[in-house]
Protein backbone atom coordinates (compact mmCIF):
# COMPACT_ATOMS: atom_id res chain seq x y z
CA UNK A 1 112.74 -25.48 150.08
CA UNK A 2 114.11 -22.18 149.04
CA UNK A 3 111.23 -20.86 148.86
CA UNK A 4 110.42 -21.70 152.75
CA UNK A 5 114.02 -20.25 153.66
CA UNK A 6 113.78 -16.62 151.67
CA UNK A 7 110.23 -16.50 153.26
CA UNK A 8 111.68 -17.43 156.89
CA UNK A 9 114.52 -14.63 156.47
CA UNK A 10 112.07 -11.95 154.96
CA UNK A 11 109.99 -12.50 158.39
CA UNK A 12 112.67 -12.91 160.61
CA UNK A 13 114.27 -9.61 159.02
CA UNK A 14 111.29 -7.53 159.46
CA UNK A 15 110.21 -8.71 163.10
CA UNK A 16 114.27 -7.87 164.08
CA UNK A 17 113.75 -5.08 163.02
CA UNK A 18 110.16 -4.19 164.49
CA UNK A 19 111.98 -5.17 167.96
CA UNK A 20 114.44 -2.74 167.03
CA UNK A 21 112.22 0.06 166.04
CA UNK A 22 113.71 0.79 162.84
CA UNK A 23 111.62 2.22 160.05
CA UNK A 24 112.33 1.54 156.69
CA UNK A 25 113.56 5.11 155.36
CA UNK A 26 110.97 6.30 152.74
CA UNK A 27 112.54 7.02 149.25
CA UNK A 28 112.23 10.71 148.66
CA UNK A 29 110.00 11.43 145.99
CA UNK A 30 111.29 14.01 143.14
CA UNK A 31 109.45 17.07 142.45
CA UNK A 32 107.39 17.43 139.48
CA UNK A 33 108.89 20.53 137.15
CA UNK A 34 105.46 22.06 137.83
CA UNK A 35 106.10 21.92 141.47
CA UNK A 36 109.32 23.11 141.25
CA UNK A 37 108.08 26.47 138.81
CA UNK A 38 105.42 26.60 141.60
CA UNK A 39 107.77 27.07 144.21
CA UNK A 40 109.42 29.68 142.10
CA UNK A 41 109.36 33.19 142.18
CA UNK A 42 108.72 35.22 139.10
CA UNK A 43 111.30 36.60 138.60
CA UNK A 44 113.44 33.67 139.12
CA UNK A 45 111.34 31.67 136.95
CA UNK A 46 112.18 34.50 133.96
CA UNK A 47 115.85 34.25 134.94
CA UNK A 48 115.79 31.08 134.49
CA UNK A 49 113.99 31.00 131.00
CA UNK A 50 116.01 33.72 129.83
CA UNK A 51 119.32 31.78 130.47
CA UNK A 52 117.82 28.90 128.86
CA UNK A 53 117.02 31.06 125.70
CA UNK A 54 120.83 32.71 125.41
CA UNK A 55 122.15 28.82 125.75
CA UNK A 56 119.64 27.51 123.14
CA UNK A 57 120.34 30.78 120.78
CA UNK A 58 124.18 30.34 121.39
CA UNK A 59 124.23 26.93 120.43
CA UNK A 60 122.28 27.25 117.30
CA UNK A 61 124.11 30.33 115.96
CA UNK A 62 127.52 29.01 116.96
CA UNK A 63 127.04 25.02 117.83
CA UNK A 64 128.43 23.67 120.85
CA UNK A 65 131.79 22.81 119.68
CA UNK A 66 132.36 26.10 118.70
CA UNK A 67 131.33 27.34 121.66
CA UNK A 68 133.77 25.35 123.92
CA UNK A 69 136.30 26.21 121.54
CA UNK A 70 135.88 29.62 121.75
CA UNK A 71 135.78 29.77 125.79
CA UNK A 72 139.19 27.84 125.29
CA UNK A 73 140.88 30.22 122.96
CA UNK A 74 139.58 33.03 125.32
CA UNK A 75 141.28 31.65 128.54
CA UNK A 76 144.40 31.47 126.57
CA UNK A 77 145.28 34.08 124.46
CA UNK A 78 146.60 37.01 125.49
CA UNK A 79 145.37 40.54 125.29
CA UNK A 80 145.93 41.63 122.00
CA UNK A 81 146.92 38.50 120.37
CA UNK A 82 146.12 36.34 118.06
CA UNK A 83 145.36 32.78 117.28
CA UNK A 84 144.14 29.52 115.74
CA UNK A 85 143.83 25.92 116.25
CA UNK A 86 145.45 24.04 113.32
CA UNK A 87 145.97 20.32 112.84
CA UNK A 88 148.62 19.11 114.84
CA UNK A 89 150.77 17.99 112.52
CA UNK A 90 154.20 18.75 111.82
CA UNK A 91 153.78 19.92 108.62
CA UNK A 92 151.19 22.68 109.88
CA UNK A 93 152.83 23.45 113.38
CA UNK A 94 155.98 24.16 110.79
CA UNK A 95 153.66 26.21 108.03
CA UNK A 96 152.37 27.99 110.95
CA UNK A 97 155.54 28.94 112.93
CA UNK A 98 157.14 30.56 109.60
CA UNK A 99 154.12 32.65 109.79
CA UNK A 100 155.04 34.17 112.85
CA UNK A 101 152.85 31.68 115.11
CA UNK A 102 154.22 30.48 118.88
CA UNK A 103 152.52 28.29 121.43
CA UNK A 104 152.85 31.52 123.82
CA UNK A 105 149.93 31.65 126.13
CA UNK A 106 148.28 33.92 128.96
CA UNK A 107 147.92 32.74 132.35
CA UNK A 108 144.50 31.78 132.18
CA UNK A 109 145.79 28.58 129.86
CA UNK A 110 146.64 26.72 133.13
CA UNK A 111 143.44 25.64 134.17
CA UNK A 112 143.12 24.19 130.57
CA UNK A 113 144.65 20.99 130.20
CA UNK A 114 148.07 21.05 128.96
CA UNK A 115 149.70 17.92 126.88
CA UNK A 116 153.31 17.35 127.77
CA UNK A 117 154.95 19.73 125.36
CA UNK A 118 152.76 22.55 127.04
CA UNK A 119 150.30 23.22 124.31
CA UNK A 120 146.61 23.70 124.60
CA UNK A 121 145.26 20.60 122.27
CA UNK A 122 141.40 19.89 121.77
CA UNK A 123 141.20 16.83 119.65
CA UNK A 124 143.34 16.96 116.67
CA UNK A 125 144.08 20.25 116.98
CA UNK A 126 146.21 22.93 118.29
CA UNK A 127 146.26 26.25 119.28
CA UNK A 128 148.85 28.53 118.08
CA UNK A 129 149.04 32.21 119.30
CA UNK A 130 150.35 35.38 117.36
CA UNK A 131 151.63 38.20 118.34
CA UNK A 132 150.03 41.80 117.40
CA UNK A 133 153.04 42.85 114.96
CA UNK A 134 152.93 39.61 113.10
CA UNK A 135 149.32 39.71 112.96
CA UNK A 136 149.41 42.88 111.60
CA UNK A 137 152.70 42.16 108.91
CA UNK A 138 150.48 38.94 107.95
CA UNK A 139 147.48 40.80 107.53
CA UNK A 140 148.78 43.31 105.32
CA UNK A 141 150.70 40.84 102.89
CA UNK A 142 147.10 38.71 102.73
CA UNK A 143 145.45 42.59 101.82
CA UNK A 144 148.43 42.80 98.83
CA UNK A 145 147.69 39.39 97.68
CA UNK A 146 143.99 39.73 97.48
CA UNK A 147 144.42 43.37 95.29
CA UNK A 148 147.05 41.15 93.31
CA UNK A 149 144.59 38.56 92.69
CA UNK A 150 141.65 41.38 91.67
CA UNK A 151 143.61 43.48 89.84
CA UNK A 152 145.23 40.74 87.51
CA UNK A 153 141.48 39.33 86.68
CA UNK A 154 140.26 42.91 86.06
CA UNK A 155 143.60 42.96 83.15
CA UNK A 156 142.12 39.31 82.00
CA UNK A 157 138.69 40.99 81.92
CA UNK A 158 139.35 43.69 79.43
CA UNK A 159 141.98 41.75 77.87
CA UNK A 160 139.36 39.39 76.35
CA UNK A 161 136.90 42.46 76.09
CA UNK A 162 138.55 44.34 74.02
CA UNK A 163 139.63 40.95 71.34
CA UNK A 164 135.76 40.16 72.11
CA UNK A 165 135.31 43.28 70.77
CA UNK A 166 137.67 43.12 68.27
CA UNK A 167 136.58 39.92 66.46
CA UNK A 168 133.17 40.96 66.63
CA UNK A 169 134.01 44.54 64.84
CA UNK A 170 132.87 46.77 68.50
CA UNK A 171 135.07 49.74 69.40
CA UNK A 172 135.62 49.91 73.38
CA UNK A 173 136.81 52.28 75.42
CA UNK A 174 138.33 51.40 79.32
CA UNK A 175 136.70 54.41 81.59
CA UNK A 176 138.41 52.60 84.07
CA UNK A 177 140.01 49.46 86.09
CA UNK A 178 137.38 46.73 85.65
CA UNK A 179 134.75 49.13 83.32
CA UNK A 180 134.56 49.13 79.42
CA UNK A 181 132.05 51.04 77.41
CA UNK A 182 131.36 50.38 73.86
CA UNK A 183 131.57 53.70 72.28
CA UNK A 184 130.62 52.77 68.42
CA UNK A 185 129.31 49.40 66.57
CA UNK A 186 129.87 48.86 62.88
CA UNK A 187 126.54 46.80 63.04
């Protein structure tokens, strides 16, 4: 029986709307790519290509995290300025701060989305700004404590050169930081 009423409504749907004049709109078909590169210029087709090749080269030299990231970070940091997202924890945000970092940011960080203390956050991180001097004072004590670090292993490298040498009956000379010379061999 439902079968005779669905079949009943169909017809009495589609001579309504015969009497009416309606046509059933026709679905519009999408274009093929090929018709759409047809339709193309040229030149708009080698725009097109080439922006596809910067996206795909930018995304496998830098990933697309990084990429957002970065775009973030340029919005809001001012010119001149430092920064870095670290983990927003308190124990970093506090590492960070004595470091000379802030959550000062230029105006472009208003179209990014804010969390209620008024830091940029992406995830679990956050992005702390510096300013130029303390870049610069934070720089330079990282430059002292990598010529620390160097210069103490080039002492523990002729240190146990020269009693290498010793044991083992060599005479060495130091020419300079980091350089020995063996200058004689009882052997």
């Amino acid at each position: 029986m439902s079968e005779t009423v669905d079949s009943l409504g169909e017809d009495a749907l589609r001579a309504l709307k015969e009497q009416l004049g309606a046509r059933e709109p026709q679905p519009e078909q999408p274009k093929a790519p090929e018709q759409v590169l047809k339709e193309m210029t040229p030149e708009e087709a080698e725009a097109i290509a080439q922006q596809k090749r910067a996206r795909v080269a930018q995304v496998l030299t830098r990933g697309i995290l990084n990429d957002k990231m970065q775009r973030i970070f340029d919005k809001c940091i001012q010119e001149g300025w430092g920064g870095k997202f670290v983990r927003d924890t308190d124990e970093d945000i506090v590492r960070h701060e004595n470091l000379g970092f802030t959550f000062v940011y230029a105006e472009g960080a208003k179209t990014v989305t804010l969390n209620a203390l008024g830091r940029v956050v992406v995830g679990d991180l956050v992005l702390m700004t510096i300013s130029p001097e303390d870049r610069a004072i934070l720089k330079q004590v990282k430059a002292e404590g990598v010529r620390r670090k160097l210069g103490s292993a080039r002492s523990e490298y002729k240190r146990q050169t020269e009693q290498h040498a010793e044991r083992e009956g060599i005479g060495v000379q130091s020419i300079d930081a980091g350089r020995t010379e063996v200058i004689h061999s009882t052997q």
